[in-house]
N, C-alpha and C. Protein backbone atom coordinates (compact mmCIF):
# COMPACT_ATOMS: atom_id res chain seq x y z
N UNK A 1 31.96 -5.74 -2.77
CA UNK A 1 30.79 -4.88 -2.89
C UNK A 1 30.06 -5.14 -4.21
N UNK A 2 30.92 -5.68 -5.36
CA UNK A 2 30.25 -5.90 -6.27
C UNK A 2 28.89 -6.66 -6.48
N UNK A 3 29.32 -7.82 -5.91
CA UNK A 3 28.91 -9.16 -5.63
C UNK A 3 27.22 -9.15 -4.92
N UNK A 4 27.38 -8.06 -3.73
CA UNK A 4 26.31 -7.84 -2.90
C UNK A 4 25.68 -6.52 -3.81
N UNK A 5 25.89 -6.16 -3.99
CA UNK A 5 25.49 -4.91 -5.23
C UNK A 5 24.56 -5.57 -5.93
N UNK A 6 25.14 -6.71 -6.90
CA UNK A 6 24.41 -7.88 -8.01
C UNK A 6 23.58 -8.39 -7.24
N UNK A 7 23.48 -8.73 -6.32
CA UNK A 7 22.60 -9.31 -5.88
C UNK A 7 21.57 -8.75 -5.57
N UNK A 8 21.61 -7.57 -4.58
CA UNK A 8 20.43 -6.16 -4.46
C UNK A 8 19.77 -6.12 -5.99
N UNK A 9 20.42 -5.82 -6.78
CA UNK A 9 19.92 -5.46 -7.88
C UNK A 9 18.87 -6.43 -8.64
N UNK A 10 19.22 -7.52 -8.81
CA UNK A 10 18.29 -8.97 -9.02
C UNK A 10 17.90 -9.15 -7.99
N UNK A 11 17.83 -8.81 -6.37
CA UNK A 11 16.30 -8.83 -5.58
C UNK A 11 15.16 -7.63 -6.01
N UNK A 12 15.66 -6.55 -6.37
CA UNK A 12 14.63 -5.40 -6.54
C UNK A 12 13.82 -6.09 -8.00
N UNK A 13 14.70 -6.38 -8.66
CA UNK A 13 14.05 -6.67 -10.15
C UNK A 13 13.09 -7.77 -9.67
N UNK A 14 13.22 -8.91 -8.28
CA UNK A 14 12.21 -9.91 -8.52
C UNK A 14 11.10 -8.99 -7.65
N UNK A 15 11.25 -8.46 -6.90
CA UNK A 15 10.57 -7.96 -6.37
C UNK A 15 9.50 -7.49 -6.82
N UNK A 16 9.93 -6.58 -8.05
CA UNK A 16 9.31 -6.09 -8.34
C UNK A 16 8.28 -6.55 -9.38
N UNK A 17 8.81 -7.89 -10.06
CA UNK A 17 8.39 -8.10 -10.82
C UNK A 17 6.96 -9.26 -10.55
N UNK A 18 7.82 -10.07 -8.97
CA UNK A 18 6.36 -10.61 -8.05
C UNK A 18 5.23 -9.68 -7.93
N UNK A 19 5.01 -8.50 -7.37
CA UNK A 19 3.98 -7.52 -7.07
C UNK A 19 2.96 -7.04 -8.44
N UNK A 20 4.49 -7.05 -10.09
CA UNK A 20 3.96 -6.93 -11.39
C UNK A 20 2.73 -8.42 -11.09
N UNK A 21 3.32 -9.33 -11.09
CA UNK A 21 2.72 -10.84 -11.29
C UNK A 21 1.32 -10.69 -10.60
N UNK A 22 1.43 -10.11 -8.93
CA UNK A 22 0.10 -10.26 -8.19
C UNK A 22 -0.88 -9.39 -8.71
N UNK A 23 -0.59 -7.95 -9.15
CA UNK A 23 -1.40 -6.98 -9.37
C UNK A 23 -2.21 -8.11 -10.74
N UNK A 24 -1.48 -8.60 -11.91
CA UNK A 24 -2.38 -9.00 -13.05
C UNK A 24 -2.92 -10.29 -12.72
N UNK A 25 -2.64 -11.19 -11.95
CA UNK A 25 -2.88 -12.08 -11.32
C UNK A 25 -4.62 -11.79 -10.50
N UNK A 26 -4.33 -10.92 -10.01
CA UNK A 26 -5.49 -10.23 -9.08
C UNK A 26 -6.84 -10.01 -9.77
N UNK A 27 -6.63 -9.96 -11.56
CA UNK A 27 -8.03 -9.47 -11.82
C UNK A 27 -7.84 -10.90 -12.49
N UNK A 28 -7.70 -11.92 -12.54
CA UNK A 28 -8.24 -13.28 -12.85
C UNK A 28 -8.37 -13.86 -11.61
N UNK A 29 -9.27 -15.43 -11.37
CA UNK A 29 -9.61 -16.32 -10.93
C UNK A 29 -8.66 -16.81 -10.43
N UNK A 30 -7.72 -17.08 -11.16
CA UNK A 30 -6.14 -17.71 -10.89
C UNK A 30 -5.66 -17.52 -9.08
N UNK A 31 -5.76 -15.89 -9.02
CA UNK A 31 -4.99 -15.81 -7.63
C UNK A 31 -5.82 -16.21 -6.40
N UNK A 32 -5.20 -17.42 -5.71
CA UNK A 32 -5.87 -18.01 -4.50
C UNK A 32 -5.11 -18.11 -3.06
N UNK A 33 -5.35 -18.77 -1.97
CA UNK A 33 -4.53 -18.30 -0.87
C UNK A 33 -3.12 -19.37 -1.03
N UNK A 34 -3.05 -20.20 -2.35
CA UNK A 34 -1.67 -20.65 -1.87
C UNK A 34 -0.87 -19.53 -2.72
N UNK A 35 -1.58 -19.49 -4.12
CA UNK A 35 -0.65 -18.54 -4.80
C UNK A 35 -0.03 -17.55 -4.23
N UNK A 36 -0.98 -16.70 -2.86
CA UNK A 36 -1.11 -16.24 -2.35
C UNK A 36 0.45 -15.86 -1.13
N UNK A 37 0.00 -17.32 -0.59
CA UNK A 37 1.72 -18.03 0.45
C UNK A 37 2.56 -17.90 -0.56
N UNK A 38 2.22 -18.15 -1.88
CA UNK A 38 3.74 -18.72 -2.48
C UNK A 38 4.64 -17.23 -2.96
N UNK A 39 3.62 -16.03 -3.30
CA UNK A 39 4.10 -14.92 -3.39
C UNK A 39 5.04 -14.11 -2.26
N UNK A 40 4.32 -14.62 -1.30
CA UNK A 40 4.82 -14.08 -0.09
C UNK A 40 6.38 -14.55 0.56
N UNK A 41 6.02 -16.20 0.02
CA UNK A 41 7.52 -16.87 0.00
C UNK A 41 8.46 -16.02 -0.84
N UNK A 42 8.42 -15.87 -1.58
CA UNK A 42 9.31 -15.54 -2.93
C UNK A 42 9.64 -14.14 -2.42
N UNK A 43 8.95 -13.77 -2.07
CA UNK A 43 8.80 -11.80 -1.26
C UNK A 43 10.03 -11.82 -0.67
N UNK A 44 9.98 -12.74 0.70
CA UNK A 44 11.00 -12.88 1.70
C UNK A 44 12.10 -13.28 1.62
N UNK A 45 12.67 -13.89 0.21
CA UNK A 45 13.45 -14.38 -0.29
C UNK A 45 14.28 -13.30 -0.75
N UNK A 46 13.49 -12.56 -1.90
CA UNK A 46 13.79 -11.54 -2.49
C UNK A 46 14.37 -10.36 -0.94
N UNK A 47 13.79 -9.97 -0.28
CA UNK A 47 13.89 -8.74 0.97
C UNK A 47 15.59 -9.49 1.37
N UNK A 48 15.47 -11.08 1.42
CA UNK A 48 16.46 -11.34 2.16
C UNK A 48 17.78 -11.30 1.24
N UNK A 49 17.20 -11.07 0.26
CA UNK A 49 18.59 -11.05 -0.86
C UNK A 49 18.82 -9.54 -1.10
N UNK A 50 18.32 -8.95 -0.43
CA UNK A 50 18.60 -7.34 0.05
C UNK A 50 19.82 -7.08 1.06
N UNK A 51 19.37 -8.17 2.02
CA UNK A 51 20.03 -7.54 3.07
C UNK A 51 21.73 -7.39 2.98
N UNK A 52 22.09 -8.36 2.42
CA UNK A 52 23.89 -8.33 2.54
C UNK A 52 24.54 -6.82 2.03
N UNK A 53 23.38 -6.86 1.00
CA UNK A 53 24.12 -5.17 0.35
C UNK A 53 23.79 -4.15 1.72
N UNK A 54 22.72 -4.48 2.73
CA UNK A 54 23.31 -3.07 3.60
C UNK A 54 24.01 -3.26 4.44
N UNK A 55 24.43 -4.74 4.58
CA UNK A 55 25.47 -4.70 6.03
C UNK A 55 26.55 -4.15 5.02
N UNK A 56 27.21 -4.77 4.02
CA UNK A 56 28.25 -4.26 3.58
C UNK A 56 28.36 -3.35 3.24
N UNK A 57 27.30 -2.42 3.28
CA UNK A 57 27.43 -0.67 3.15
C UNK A 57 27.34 -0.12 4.80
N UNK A 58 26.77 -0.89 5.56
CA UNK A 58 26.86 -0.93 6.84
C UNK A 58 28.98 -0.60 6.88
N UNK A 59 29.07 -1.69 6.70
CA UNK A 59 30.50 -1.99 7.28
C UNK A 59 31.47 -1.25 6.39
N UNK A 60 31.28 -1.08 5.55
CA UNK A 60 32.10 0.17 4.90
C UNK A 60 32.12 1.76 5.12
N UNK A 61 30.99 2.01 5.84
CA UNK A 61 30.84 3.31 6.47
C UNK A 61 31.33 3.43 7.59
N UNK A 62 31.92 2.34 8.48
CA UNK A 62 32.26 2.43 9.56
C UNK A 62 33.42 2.64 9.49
């Protein structure tokens, strides 16, 4: 549980810190539609480095 714990924890932090990136990103020129894909990549990455922590809270409740 640790393990998947650490990991939740460093997905929320990128998470959060991608959306920090787009919001200041957003009032310059800079943000365009790949930056755009590439945020979105990194998004799904991050969500997917979520998931193990709920099966294994999944499977420990059972």
């Amino acid at each position: 549980m640790k393990n998947t714990t650490l990991i939740a924890i460093i997905s929320l932090i990128v998470i959060v810190l991608i959306d920090f990136v787009q919001i200041v990103l957003s009032f310059f020129e800079v943000y365009s539609l790949p930056v755009f894909r590439l945020f979105g990549v990194l998004n799904l990455i991050a969500f997917a480095g979520l998931l193990p922590f709920f099966i294994t809270l999944y499977k420990k409740q059972k």
